[in-house]
Protein backbone atom coordinates (compact mmCIF):
# COMPACT_ATOMS: atom_id res chain seq x y z
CA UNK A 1 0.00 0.00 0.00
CA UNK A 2 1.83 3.27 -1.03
CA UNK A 3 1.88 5.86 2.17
CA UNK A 4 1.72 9.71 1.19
CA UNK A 5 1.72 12.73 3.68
CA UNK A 6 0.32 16.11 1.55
CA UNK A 7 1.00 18.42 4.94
CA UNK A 8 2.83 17.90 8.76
CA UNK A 9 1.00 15.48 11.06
CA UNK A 10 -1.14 17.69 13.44
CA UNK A 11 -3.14 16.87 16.48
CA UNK A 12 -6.63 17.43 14.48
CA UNK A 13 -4.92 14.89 11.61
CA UNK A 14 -4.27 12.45 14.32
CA UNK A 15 -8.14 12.82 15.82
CA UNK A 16 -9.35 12.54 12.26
CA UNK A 17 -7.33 9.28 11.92
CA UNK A 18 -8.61 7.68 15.23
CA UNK A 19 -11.97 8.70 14.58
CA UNK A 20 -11.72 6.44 11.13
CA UNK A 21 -9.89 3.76 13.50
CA UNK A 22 -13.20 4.03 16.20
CA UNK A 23 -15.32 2.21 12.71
CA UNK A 24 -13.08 -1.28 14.41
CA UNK A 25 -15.14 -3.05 16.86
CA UNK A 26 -11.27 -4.95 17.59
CA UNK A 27 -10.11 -1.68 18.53
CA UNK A 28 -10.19 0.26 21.69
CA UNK A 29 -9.32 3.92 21.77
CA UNK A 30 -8.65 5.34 25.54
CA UNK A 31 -7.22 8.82 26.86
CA UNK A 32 -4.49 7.50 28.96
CA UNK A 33 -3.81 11.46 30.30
CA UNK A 34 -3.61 14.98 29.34
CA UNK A 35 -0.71 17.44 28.02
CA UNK A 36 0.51 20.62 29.81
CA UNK A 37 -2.26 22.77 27.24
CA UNK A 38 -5.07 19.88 28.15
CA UNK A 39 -4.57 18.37 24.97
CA UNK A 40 -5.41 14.38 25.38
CA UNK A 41 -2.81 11.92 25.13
CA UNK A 42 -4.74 8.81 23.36
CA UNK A 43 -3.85 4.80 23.87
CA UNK A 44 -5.18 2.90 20.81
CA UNK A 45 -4.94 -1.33 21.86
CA UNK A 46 -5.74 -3.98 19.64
CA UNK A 47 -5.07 -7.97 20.12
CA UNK A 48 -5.89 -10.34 22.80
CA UNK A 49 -2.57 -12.36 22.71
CA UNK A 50 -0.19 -13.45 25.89
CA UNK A 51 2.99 -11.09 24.58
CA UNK A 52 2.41 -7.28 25.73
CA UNK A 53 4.05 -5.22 22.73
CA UNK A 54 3.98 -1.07 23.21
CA UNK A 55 4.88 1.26 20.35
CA UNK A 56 5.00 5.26 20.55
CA UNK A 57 5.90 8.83 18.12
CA UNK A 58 6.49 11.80 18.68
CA UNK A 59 8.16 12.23 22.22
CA UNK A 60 9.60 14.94 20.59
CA UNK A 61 7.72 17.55 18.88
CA UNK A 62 9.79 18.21 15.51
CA UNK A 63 9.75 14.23 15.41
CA UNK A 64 5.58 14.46 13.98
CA UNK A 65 6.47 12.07 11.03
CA UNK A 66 6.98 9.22 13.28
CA UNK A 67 3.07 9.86 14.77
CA UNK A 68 1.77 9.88 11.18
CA UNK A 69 3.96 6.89 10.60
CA UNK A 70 2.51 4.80 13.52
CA UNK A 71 -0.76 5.67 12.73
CA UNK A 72 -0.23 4.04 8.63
CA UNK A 73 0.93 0.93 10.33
CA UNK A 74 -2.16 0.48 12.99
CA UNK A 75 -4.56 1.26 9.93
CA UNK A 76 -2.68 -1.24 7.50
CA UNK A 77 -2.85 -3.84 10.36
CA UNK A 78 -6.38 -3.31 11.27
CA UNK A 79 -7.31 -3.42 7.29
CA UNK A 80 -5.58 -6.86 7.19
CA UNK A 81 -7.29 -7.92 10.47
CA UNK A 82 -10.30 -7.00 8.96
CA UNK A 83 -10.52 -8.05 6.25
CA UNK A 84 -8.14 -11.45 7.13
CA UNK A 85 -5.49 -10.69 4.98
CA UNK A 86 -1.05 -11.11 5.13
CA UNK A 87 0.83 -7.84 6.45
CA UNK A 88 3.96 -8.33 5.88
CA UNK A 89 3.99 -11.70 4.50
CA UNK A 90 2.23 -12.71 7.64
CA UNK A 91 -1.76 -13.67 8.89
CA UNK A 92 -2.50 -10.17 10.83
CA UNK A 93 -5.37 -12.60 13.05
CA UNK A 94 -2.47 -14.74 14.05
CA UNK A 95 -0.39 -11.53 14.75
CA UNK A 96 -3.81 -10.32 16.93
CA UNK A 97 -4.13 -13.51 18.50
CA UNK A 98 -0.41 -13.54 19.78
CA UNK A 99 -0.04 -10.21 20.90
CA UNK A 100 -1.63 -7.38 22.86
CA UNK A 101 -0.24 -4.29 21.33
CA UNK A 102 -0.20 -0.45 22.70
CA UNK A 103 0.14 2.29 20.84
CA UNK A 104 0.64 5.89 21.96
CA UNK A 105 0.81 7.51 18.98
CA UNK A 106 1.11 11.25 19.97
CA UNK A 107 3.08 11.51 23.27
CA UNK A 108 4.00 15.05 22.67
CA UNK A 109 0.63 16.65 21.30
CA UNK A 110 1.17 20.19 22.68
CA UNK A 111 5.15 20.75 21.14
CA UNK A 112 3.94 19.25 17.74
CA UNK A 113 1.06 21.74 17.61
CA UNK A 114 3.88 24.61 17.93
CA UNK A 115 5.69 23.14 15.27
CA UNK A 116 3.56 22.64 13.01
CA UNK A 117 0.98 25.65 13.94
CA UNK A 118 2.69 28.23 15.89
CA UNK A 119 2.14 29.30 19.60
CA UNK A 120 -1.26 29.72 21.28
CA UNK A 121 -1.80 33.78 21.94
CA UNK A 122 -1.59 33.25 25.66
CA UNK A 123 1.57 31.60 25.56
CA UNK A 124 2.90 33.29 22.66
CA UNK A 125 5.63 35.87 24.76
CA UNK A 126 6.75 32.87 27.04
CA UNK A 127 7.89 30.64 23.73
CA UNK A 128 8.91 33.38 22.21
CA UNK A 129 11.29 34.10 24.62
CA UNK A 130 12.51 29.97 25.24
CA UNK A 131 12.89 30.18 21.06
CA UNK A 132 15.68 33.30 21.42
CA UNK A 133 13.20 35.64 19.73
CA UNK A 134 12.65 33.48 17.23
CA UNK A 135 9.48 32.57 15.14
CA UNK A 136 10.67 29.78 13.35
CA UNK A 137 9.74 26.88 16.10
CA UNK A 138 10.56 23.64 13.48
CA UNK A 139 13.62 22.66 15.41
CA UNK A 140 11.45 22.57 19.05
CA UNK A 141 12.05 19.37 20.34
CA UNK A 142 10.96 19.71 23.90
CA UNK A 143 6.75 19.95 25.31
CA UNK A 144 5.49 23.50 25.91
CA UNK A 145 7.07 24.05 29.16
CA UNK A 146 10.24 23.43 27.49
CA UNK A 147 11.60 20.52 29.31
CA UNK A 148 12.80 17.44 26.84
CA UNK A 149 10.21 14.80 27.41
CA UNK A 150 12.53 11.54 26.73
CA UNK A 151 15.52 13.17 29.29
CA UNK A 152 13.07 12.61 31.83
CA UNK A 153 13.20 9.67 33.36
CA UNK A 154 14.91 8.38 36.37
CA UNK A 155 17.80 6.14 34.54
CA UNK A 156 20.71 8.18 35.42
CA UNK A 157 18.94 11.12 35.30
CA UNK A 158 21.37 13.19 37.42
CA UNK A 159 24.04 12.52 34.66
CA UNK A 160 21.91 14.11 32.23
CA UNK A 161 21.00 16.75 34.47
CA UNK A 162 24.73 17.55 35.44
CA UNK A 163 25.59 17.82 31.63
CA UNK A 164 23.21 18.59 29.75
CA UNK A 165 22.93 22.24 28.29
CA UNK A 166 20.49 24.40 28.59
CA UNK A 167 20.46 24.47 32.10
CA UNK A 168 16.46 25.57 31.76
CA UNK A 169 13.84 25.24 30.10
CA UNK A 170 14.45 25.62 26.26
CA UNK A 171 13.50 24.10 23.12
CA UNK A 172 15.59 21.18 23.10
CA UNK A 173 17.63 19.08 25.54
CA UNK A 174 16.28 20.39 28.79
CA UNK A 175 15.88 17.26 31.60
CA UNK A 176 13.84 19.44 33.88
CA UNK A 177 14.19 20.27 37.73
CA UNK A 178 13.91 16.63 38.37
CA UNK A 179 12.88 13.37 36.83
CA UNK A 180 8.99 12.77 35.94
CA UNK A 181 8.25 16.39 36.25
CA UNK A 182 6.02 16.40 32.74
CA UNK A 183 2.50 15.29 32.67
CA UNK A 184 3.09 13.78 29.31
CA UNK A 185 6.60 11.66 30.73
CA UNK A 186 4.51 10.65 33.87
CA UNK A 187 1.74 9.01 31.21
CA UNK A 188 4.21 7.36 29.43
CA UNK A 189 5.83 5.80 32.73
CA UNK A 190 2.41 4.82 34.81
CA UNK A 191 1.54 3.66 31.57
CA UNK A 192 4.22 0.88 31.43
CA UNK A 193 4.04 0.53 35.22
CA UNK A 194 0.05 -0.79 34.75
CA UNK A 195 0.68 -2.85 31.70
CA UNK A 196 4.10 -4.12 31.59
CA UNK A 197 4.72 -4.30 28.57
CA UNK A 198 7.08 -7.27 27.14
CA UNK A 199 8.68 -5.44 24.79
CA UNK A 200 9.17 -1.21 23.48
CA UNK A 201 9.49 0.68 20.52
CA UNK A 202 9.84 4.64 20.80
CA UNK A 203 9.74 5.99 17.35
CA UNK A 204 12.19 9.23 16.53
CA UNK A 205 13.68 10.68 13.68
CA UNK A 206 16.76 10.46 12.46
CA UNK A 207 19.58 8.35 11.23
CA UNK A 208 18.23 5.18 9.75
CA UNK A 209 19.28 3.07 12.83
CA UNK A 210 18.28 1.98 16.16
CA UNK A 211 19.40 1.57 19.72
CA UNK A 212 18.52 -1.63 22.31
CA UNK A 213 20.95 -1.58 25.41
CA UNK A 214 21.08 -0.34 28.25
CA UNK A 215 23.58 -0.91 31.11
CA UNK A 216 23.99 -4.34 30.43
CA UNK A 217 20.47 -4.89 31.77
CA UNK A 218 18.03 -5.59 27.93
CA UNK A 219 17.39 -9.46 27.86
CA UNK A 220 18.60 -12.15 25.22
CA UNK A 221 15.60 -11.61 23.19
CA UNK A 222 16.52 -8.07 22.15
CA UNK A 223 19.55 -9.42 20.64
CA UNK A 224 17.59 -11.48 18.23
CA UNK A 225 14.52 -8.79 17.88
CA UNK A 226 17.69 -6.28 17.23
CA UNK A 227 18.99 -8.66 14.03
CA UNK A 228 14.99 -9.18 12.94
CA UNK A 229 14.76 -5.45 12.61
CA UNK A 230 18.40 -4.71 11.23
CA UNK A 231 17.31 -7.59 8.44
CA UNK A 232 13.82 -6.48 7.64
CA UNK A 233 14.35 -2.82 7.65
CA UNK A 234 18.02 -2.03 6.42
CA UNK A 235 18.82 0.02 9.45
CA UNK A 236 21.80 0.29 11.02
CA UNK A 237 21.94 -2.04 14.86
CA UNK A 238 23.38 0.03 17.83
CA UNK A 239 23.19 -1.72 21.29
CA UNK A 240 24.64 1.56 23.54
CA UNK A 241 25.10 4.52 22.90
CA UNK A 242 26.11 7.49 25.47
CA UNK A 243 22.54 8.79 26.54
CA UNK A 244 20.41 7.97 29.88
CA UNK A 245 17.04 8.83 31.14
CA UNK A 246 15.28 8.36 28.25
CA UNK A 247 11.98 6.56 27.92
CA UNK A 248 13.83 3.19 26.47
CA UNK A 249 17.01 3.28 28.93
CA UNK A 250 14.29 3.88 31.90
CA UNK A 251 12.31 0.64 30.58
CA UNK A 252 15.26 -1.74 30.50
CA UNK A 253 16.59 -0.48 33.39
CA UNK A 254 13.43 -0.91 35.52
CA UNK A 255 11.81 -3.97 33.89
CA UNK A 256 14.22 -5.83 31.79
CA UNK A 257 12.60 -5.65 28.96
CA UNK A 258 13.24 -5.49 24.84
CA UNK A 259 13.14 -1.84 24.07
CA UNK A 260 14.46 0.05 21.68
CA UNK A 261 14.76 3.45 20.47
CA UNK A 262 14.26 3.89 16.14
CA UNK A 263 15.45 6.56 14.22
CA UNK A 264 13.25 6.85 11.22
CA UNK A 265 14.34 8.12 8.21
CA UNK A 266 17.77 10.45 7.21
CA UNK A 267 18.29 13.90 7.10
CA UNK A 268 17.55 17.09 9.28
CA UNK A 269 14.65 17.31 11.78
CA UNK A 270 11.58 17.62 11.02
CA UNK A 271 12.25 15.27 8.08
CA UNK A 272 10.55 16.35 4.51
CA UNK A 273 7.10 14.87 3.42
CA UNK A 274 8.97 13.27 0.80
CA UNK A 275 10.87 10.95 2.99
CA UNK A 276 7.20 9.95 4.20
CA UNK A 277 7.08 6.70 1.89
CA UNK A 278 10.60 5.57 3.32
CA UNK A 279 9.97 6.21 6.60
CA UNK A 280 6.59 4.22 6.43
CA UNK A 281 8.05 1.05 4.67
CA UNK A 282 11.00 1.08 7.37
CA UNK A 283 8.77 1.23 10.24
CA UNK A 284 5.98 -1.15 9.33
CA UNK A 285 8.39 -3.48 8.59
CA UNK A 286 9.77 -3.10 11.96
CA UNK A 287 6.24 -3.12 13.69
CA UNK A 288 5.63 -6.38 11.98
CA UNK A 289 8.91 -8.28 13.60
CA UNK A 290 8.07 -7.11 16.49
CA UNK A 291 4.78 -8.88 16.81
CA UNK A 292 6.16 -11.59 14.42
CA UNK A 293 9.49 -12.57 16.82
């Protein structure tokens, strides 16, 4: 199925989506929390199966492709379910039946509405002011109170903290005053904390590769998922890299789990509609070994 993207991926796009997801009976749509503006911050589950798979986009707000891109995968998968079809070479009801998958498609909703449409009046001044003056907010990586949502979990947070410039809040790179300060990072970890999920996949954008490890502490299986993914997708296998507290570190750290962080596409931040197609083939084709594996 060819994927095409005519304009950026904005909160109304994603409502319109789940409203045309809400026609699934198999489908179940539920506001897990809200953002910093009151924006909701949707869970969409499908499958009954034993193996507890989560997916997520845009933690960070210039990173909107990866929201649209979860969003083509859950649609293809629930067309296939529907209609009892192969995704990916594979029965989607014997993907359903195996796994109980997550999806938080829009973790960020409030930064990738100033992205893509500029600052509400009322807060105009304040972002203004965060942005150096600036009008331009495409590279804004951060939620609206300018604190980086995936440096903000407690998995060596304080090393972050200690290094990390800006020292406040800003449009990128900001940990906060202290871990789990963020409505939208406290979702995303009582989330996990309910549901336990067996294995993670945080979408971002870019580089064409993906990260697993953490601190010695991801299982065997990620090892295996890791060379699944590098083989399906093309992208380039990294087990550590020098980054903590983000959502995936915090995960394997805490619950031993398969996570792993994916860089969709290549290129500069917020990535072109044009890489849209690429960036959709690469990431259903690692949603599918995930729930394949």
């Amino acid at each position: 199925m060819p994927h095409s993207l005519n304009r950026p991926y904005d909160f109304q796009t994603l409502l319109n989506d789940l409203h045309e997801l809400n026609s699934y009976p198999f489908i179940e749509i539920v506001e897990i929390a809200r953002s910093v503006e009151g924006r909701p911050i949707w869970e969409v589950s499908l499958g009954n199966g034993p193996r507890k798979v989560h997916m997520n986009g845009s933690f960070h707000a210039n990173e909107w492709i990866t929201s649209a891109a979860v969003m083509a995968f859950i649609k293809e998968y629930a067309k296939a379910i529907a209609c009892n079809r192969l995704i990916g070479g594979v029965s989607a009801q014997q993907l359903f039946a195996a796994n109980s998958l997550s999806i938080v498609p829009m973790v960020n909703p409030d930064g990738v509405e100033l992205v893509i449409n500029g600052p509400a009046k009322n807060r105009r001044n304040e972002l203004l002011e965060l942005n150096e003056g600036s009008e331009d907010f495409s590279q804004w990586k951060a939620n609206i109170r300018g604190v980086d949502l995936n440096n903000q979990y407690p998995a060596n947070w304080e090393i972050e903290k200690q290094r990390k410039e800006p020292k406040s809040p800003a449009p990128r790179d900001y940990p906060g005053d202290q871990p789990l300060s963020e409505p939208e990072a406290i979702a995303m970890a009582q989330l996990q904390e309910q549901k336990r999920f067996d294995r993670l996949l945080a979408f971002h954008t870019q580089g064409a590769e993906f990260y697993w490890g953490y601190e010695g502490q991801e299982p065997e299986e990620a090892s295996r998922l890791a060379e699944a993914f590098e083989r399906a997708s093309g992208y380039q296998s990294v087990r550590y890299i020098d980054s903590h507290a983000g959502y995936k570190d915090w995960y394997i750290n805490e619950f031993k789990g398969a996570g792993f962080t994916v860089e969709l596409g290549i290129g500069c931040n917020p990535l072109p509609l044009s890489q849209f197609h690429e960036v959709c083939l690469a990431a259903n084709k690692i949603c599918i070994e995930a729930l394949k594996e």
